[in-house]
PDB file of N, CA and C in Angstrom:
ATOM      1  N   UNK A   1      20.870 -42.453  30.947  1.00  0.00           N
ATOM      2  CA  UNK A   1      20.116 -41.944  32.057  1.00  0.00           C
ATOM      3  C   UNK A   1      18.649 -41.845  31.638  1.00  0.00           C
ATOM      4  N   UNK A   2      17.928 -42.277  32.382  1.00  0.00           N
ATOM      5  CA  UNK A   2      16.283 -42.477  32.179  1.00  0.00           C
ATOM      6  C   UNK A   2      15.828 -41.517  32.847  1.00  0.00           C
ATOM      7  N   UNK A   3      14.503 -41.012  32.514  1.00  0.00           N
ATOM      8  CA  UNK A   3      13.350 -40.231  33.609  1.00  0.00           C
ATOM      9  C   UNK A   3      12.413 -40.430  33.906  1.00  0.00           C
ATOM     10  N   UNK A   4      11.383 -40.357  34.868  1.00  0.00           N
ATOM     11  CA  UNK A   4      10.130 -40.707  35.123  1.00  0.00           C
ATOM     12  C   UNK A   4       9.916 -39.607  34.800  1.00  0.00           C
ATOM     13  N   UNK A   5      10.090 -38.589  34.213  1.00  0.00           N
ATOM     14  CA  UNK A   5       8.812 -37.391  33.910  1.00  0.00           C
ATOM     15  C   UNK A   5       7.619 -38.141  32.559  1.00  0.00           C
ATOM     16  N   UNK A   6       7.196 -37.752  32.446  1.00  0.00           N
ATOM     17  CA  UNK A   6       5.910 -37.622  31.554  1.00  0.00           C
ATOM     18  C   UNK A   6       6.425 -37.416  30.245  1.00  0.00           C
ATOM     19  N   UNK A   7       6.223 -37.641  28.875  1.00  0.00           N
ATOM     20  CA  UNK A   7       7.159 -36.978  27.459  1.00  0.00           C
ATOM     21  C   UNK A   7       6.112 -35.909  27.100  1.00  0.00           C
ATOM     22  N   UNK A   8       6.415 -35.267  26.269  1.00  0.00           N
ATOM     23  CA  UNK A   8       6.113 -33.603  26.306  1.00  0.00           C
ATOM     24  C   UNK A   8       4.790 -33.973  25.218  1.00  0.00           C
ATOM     25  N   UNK A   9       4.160 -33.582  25.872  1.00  0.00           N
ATOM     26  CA  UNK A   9       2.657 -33.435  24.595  1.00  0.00           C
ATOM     27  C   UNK A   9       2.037 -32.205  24.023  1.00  0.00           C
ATOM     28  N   UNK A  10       1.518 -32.609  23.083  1.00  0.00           N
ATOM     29  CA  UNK A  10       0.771 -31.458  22.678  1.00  0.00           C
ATOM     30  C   UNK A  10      -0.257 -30.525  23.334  1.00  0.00           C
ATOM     31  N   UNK A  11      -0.987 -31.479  24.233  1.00  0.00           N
ATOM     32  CA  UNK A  11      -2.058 -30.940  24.930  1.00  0.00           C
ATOM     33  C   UNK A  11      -1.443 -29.566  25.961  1.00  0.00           C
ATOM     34  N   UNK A  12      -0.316 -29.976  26.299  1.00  0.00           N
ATOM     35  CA  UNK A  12       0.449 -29.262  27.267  1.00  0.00           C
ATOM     36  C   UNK A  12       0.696 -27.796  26.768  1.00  0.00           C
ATOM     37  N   UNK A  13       0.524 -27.815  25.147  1.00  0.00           N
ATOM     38  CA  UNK A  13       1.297 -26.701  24.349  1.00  0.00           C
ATOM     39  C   UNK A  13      -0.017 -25.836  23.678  1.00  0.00           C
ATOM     40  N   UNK A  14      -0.885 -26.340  23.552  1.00  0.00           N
ATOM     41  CA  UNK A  14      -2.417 -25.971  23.389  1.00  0.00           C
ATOM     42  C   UNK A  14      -2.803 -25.226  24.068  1.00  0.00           C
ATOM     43  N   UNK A  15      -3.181 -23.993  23.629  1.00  0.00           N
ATOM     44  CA  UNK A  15      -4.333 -22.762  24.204  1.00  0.00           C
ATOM     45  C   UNK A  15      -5.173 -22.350  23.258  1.00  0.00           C
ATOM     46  N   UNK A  16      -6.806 -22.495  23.369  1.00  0.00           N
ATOM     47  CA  UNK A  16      -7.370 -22.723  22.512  1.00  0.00           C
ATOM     48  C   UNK A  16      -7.692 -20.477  22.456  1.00  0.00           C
ATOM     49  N   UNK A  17      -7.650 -20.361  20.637  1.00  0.00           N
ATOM     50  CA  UNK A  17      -7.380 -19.126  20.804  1.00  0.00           C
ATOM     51  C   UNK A  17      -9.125 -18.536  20.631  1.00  0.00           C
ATOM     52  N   UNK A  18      -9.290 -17.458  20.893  1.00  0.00           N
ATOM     53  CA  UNK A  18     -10.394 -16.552  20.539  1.00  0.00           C
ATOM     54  C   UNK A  18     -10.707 -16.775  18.757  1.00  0.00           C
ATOM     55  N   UNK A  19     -11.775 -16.867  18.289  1.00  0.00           N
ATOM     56  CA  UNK A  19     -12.215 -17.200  17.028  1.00  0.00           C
ATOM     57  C   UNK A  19     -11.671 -15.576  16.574  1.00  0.00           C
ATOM     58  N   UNK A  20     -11.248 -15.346  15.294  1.00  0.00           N
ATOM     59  CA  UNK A  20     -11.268 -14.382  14.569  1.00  0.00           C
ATOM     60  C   UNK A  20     -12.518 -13.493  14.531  1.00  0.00           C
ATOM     61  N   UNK A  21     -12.181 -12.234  14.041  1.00  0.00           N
ATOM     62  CA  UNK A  21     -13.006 -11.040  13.675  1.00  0.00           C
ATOM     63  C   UNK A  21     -13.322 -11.173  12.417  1.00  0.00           C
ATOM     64  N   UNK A  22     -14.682 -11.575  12.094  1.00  0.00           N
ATOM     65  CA  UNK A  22     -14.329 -10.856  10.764  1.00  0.00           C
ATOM     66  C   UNK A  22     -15.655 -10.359  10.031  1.00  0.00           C
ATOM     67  N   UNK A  23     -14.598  -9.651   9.229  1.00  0.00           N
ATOM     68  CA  UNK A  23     -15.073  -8.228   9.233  1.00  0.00           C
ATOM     69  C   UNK A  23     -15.696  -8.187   7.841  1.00  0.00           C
ATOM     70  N   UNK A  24     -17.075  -8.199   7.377  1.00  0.00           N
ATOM     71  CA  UNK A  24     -17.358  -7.871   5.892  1.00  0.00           C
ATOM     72  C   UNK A  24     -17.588  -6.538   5.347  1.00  0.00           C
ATOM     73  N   UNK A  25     -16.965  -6.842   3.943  1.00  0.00           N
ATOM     74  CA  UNK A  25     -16.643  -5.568   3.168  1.00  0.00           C
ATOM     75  C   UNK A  25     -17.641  -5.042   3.206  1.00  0.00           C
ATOM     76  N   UNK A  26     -18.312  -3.470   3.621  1.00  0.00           N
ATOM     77  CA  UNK A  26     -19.082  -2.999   4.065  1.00  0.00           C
ATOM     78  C   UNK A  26     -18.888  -1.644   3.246  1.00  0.00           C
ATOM     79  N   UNK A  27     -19.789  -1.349   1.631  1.00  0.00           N
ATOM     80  CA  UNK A  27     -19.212  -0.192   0.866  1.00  0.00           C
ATOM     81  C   UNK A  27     -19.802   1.023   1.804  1.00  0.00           C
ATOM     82  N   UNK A  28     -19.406   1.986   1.861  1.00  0.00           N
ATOM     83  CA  UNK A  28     -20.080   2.851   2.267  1.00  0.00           C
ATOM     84  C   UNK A  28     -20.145   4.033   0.994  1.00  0.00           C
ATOM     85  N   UNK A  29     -21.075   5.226   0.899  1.00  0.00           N
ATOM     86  CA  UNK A  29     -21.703   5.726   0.162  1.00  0.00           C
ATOM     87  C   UNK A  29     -20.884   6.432  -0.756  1.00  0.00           C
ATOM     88  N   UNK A  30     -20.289   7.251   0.038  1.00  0.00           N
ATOM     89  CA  UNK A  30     -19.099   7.909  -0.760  1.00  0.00           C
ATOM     90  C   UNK A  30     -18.260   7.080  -1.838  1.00  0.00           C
ATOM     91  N   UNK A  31     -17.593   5.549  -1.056  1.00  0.00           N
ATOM     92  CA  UNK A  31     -17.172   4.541  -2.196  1.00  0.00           C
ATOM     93  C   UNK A  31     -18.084   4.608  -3.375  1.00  0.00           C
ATOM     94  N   UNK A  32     -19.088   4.152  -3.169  1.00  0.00           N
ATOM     95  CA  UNK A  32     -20.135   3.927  -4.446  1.00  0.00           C
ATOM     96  C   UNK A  32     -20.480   5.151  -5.278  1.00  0.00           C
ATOM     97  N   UNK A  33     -20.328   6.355  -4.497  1.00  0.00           N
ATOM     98  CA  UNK A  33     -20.588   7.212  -5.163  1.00  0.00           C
ATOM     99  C   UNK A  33     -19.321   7.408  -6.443  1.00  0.00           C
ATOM    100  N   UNK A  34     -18.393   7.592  -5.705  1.00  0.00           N
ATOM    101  CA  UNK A  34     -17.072   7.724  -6.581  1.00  0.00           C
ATOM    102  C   UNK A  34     -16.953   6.841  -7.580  1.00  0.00           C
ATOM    103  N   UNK A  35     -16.764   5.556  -7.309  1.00  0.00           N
ATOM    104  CA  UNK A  35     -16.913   4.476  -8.434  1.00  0.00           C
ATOM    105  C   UNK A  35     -17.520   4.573  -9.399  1.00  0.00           C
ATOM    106  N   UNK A  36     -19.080   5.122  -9.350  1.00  0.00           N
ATOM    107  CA  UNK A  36     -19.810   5.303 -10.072  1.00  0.00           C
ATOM    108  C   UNK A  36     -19.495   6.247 -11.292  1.00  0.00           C
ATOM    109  N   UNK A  37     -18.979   7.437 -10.620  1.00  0.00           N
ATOM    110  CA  UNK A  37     -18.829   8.445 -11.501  1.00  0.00           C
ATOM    111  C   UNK A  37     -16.983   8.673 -12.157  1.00  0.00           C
ATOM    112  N   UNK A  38     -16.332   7.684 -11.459  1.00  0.00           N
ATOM    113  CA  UNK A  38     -15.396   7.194 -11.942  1.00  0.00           C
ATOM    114  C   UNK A  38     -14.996   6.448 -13.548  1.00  0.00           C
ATOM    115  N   UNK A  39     -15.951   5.554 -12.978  1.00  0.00           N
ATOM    116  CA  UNK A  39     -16.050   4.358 -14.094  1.00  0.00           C
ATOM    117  C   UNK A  39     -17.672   4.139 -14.869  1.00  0.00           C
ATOM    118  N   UNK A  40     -18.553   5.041 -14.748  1.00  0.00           N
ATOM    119  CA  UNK A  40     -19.624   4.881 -15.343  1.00  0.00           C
ATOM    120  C   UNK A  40     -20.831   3.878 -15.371  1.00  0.00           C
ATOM    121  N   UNK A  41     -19.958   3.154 -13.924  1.00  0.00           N
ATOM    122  CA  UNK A  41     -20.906   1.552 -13.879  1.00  0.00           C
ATOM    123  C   UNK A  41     -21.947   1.972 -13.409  1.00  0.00           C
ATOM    124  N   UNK A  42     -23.207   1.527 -13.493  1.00  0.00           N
ATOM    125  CA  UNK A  42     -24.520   0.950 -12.413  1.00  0.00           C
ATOM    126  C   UNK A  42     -24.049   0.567 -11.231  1.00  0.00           C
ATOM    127  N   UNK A  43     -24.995   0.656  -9.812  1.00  0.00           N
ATOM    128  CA  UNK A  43     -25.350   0.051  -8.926  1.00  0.00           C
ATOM    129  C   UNK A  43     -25.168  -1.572  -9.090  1.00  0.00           C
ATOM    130  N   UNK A  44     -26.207  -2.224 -10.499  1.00  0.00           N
ATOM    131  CA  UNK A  44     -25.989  -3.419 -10.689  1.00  0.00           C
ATOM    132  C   UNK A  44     -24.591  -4.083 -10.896  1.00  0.00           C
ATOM    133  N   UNK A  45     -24.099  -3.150 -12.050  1.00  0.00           N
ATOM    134  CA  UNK A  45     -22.565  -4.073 -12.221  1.00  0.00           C
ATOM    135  C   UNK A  45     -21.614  -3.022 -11.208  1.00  0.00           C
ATOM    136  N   UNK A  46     -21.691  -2.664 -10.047  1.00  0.00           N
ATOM    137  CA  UNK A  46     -21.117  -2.566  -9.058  1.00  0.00           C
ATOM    138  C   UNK A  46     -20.956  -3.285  -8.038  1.00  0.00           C
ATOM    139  N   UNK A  47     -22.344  -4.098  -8.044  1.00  0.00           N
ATOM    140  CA  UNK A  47     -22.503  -4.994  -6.924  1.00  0.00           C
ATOM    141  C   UNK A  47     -21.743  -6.372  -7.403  1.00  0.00           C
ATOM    142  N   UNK A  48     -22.356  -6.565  -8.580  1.00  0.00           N
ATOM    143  CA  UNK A  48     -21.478  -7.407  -9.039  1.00  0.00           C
ATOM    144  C   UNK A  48     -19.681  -7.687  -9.084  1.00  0.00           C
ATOM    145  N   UNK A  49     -19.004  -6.405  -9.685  1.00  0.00           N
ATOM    146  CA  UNK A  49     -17.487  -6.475  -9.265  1.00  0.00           C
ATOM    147  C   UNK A  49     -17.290  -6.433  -7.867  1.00  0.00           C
ATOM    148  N   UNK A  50     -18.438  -5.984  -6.970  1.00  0.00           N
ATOM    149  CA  UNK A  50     -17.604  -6.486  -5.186  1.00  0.00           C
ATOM    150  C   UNK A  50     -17.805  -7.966  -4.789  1.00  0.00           C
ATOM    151  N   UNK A  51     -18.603  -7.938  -5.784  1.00  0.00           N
ATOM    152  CA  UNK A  51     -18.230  -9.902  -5.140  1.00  0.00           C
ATOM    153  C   UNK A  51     -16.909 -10.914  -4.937  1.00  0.00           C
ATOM    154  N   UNK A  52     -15.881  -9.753  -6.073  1.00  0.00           N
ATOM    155  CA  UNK A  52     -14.688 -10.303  -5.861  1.00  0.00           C
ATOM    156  C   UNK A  52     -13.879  -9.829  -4.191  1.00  0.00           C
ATOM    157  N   UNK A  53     -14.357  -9.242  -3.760  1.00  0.00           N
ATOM    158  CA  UNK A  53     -13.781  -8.799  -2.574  1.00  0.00           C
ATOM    159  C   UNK A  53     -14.803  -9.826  -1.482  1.00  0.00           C
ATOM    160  N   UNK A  54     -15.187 -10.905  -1.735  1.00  0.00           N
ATOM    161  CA  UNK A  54     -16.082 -11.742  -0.619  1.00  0.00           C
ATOM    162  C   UNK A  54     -15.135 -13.059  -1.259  1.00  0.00           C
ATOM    163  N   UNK A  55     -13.959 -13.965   0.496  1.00  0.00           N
ATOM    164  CA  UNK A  55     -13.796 -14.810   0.190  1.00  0.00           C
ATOM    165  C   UNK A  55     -14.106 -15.698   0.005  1.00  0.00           C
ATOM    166  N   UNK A  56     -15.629 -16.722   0.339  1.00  0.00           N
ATOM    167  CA  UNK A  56     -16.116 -17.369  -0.307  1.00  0.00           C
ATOM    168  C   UNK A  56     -16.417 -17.255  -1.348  1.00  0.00           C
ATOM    169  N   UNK A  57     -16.632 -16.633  -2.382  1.00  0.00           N
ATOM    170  CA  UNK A  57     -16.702 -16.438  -3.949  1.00  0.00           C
ATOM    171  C   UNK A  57     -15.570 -16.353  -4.604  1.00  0.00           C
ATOM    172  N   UNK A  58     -14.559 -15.895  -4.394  1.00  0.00           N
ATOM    173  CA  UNK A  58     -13.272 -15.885  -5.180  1.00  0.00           C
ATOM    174  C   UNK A  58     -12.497 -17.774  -4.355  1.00  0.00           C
ATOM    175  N   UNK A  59     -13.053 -18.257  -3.440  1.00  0.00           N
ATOM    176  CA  UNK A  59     -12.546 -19.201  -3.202  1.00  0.00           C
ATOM    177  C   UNK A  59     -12.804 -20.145  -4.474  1.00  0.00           C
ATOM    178  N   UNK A  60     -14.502 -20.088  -3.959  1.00  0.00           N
ATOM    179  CA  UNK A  60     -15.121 -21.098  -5.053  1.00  0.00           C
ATOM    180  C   UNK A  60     -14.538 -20.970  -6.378  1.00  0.00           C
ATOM    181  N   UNK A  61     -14.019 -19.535  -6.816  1.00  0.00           N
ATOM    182  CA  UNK A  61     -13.697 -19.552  -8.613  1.00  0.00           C
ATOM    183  C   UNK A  61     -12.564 -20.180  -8.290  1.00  0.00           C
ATOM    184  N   UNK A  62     -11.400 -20.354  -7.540  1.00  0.00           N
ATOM    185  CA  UNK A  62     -10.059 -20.952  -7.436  1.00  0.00           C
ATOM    186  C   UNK A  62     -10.235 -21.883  -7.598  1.00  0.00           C
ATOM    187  N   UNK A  63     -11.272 -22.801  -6.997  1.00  0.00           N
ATOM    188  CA  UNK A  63     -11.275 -24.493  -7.266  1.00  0.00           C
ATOM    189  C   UNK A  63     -12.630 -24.564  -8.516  1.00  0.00           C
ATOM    190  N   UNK A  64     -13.013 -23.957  -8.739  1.00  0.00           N
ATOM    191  CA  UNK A  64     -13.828 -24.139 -10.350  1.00  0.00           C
ATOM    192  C   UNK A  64     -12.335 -24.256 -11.099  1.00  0.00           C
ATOM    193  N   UNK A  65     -11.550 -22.919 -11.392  1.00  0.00           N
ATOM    194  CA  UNK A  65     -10.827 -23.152 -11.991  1.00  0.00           C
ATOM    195  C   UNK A  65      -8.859 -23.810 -12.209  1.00  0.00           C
ATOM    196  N   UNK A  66      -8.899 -24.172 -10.874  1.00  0.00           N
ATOM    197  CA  UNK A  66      -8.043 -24.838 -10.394  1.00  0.00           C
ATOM    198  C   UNK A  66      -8.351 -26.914 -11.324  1.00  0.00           C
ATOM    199  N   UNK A  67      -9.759 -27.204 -10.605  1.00  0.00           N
ATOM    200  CA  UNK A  67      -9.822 -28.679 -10.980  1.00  0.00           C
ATOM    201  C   UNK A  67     -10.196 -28.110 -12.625  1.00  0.00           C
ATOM    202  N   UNK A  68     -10.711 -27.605 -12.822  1.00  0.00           N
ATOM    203  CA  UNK A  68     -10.635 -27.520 -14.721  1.00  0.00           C
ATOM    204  C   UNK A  68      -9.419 -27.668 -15.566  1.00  0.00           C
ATOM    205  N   UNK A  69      -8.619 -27.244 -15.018  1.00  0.00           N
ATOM    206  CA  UNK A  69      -7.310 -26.873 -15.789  1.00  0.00           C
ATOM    207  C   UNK A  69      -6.515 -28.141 -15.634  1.00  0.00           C
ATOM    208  N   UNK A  70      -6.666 -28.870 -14.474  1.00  0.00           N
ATOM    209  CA  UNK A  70      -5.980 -30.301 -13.483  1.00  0.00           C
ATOM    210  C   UNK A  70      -6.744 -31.271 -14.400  1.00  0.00           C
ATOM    211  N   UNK A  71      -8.206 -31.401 -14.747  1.00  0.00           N
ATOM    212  CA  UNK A  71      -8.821 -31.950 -16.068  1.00  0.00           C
ATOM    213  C   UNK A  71      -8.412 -32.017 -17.410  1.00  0.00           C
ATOM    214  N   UNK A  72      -7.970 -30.769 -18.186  1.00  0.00           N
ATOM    215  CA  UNK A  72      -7.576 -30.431 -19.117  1.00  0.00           C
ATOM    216  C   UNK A  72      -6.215 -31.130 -19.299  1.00  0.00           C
ATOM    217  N   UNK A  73      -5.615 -31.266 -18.237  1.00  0.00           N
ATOM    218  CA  UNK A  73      -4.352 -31.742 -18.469  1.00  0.00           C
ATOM    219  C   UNK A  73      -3.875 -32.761 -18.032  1.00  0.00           C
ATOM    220  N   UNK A  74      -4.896 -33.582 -17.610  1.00  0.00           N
ATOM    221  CA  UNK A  74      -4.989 -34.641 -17.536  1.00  0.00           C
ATOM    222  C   UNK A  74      -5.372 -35.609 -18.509  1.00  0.00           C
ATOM    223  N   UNK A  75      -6.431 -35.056 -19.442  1.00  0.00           N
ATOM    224  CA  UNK A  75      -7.507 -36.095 -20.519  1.00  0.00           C
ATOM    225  C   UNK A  75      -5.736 -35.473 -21.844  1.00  0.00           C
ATOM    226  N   UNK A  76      -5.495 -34.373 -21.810  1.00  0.00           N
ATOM    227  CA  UNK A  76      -3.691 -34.093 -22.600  1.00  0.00           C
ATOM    228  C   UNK A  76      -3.023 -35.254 -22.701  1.00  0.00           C
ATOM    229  N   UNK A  77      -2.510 -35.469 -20.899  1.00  0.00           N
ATOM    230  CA  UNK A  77      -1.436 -36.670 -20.736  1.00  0.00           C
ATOM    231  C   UNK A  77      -1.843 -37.871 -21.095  1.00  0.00           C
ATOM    232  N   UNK A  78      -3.098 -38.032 -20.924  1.00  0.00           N
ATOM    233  CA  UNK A  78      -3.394 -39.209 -21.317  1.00  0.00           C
ATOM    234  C   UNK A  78      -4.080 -39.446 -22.816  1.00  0.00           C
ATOM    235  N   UNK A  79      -3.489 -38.130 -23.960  1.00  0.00           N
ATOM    236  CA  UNK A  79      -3.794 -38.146 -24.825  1.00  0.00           C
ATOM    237  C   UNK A  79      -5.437 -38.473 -25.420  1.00  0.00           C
ATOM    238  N   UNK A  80      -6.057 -37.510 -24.671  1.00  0.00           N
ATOM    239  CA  UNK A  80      -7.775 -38.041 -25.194  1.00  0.00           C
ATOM    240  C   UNK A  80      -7.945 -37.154 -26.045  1.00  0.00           C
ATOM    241  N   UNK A  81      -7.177 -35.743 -25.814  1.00  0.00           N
ATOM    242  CA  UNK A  81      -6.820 -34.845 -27.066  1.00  0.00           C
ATOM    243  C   UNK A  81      -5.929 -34.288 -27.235  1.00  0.00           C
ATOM    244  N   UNK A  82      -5.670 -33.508 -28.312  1.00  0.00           N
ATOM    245  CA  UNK A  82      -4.096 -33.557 -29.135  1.00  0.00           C
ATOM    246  C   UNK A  82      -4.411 -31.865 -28.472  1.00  0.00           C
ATOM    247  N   UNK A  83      -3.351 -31.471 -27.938  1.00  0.00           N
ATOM    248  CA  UNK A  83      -3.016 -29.821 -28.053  1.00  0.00           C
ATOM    249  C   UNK A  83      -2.440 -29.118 -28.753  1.00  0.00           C
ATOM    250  N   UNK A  84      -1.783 -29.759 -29.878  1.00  0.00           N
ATOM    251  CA  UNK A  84      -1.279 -28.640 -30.695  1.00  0.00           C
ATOM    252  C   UNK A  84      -2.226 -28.620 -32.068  1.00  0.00           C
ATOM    253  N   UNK A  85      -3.070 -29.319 -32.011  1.00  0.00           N
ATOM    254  CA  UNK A  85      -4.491 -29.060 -33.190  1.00  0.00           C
ATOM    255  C   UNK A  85      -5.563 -28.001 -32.573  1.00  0.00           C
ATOM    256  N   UNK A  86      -5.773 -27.492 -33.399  1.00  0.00           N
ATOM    257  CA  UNK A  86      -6.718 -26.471 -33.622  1.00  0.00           C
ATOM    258  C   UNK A  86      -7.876 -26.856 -33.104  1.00  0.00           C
ATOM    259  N   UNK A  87      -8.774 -26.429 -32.407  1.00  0.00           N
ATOM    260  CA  UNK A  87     -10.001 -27.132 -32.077  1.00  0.00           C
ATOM    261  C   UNK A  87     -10.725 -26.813 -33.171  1.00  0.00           C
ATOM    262  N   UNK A  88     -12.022 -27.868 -33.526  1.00  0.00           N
ATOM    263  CA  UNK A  88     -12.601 -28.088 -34.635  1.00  0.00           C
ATOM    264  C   UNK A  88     -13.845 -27.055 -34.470  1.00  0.00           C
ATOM    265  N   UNK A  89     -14.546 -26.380 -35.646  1.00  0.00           N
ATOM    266  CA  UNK A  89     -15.039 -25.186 -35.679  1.00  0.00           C
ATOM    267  C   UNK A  89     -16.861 -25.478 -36.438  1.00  0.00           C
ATOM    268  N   UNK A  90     -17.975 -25.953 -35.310  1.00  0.00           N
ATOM    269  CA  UNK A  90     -19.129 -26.452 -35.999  1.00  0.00           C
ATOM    270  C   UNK A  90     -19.890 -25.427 -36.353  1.00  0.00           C
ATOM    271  N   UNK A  91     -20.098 -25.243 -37.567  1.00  0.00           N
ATOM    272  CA  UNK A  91     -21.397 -23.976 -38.060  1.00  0.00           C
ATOM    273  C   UNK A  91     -22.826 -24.886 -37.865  1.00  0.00           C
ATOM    274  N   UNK A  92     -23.185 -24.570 -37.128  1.00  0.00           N
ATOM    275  CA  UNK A  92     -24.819 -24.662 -36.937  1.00  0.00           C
ATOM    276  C   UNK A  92     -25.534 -23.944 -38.673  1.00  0.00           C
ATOM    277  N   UNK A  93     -26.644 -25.073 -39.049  1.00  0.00           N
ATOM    278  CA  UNK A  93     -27.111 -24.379 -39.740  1.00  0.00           C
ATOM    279  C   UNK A  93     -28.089 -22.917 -39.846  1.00  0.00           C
ATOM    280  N   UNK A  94     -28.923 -23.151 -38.668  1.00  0.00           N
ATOM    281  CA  UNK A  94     -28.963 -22.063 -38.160  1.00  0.00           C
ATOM    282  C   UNK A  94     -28.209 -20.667 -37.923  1.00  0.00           C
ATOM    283  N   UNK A  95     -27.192 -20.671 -38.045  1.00  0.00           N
ATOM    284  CA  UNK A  95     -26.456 -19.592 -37.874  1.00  0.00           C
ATOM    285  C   UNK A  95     -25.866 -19.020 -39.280  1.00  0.00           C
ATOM    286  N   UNK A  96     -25.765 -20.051 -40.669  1.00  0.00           N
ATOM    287  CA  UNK A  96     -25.675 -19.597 -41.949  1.00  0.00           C
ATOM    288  C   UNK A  96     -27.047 -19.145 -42.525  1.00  0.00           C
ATOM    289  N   UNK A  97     -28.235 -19.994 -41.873  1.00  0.00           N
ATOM    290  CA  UNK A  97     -29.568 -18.877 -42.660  1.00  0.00           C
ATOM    291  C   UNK A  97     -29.597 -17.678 -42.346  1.00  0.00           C
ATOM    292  N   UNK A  98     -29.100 -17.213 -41.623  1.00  0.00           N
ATOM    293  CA  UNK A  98     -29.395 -15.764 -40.678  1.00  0.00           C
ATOM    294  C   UNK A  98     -28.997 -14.731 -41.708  1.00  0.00           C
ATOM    295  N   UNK A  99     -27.378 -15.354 -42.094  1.00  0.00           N
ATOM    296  CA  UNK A  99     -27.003 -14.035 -43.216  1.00  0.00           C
ATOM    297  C   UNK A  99     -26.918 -14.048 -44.273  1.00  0.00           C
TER     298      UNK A  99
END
């Protein structure tokens, strides 16, 4: 048995939705205050540890360290270096006049 209806599409199933909220981490004073006297940090290295709470920055470290590791174990498989040797250890001369 055949039909003349139409076959079911996507367009039909599509409602285009409202863009998301969103919402940035927004410390307020009391946070900072507490933290502070919590953990002894600065303002500076406070601002700094909230960067992990902004997803573009913890994205970017996922694929810094996502393709690094996909590198590493790649130049492995294809034996460009040995992993169970020790990595080799250069003294700068510079760094024996010192002491």
């Amino acid at each position: 048995m055949t039909s003349n209806e139409q076959p079911p599409s996507t367009q039909n199933l599509y409602t285009k939705l409202p863009a998301p909220k969103t919402v940035g981490f927004v410390e307020q004073k009391v946070y900072v205050d507490n933290m502070k006297e919590l953990t002894g940090n600065e303002d500076d290295d406070l601002f700094l540890k909230s960067t992990f709470n902004v997803n573009h920055f913890t994205d970017m470290l996922e694929y810094m360290l996502e393709d690094t590791l996909f590198n590493l174990m790649e130049e492995a498989t294809y034996e460009e270096f040995d992993l169970t040797q020790a990595p080799k250890i250069y003294i700068r001369k510079d760094q024996t006049e010192r002491q």
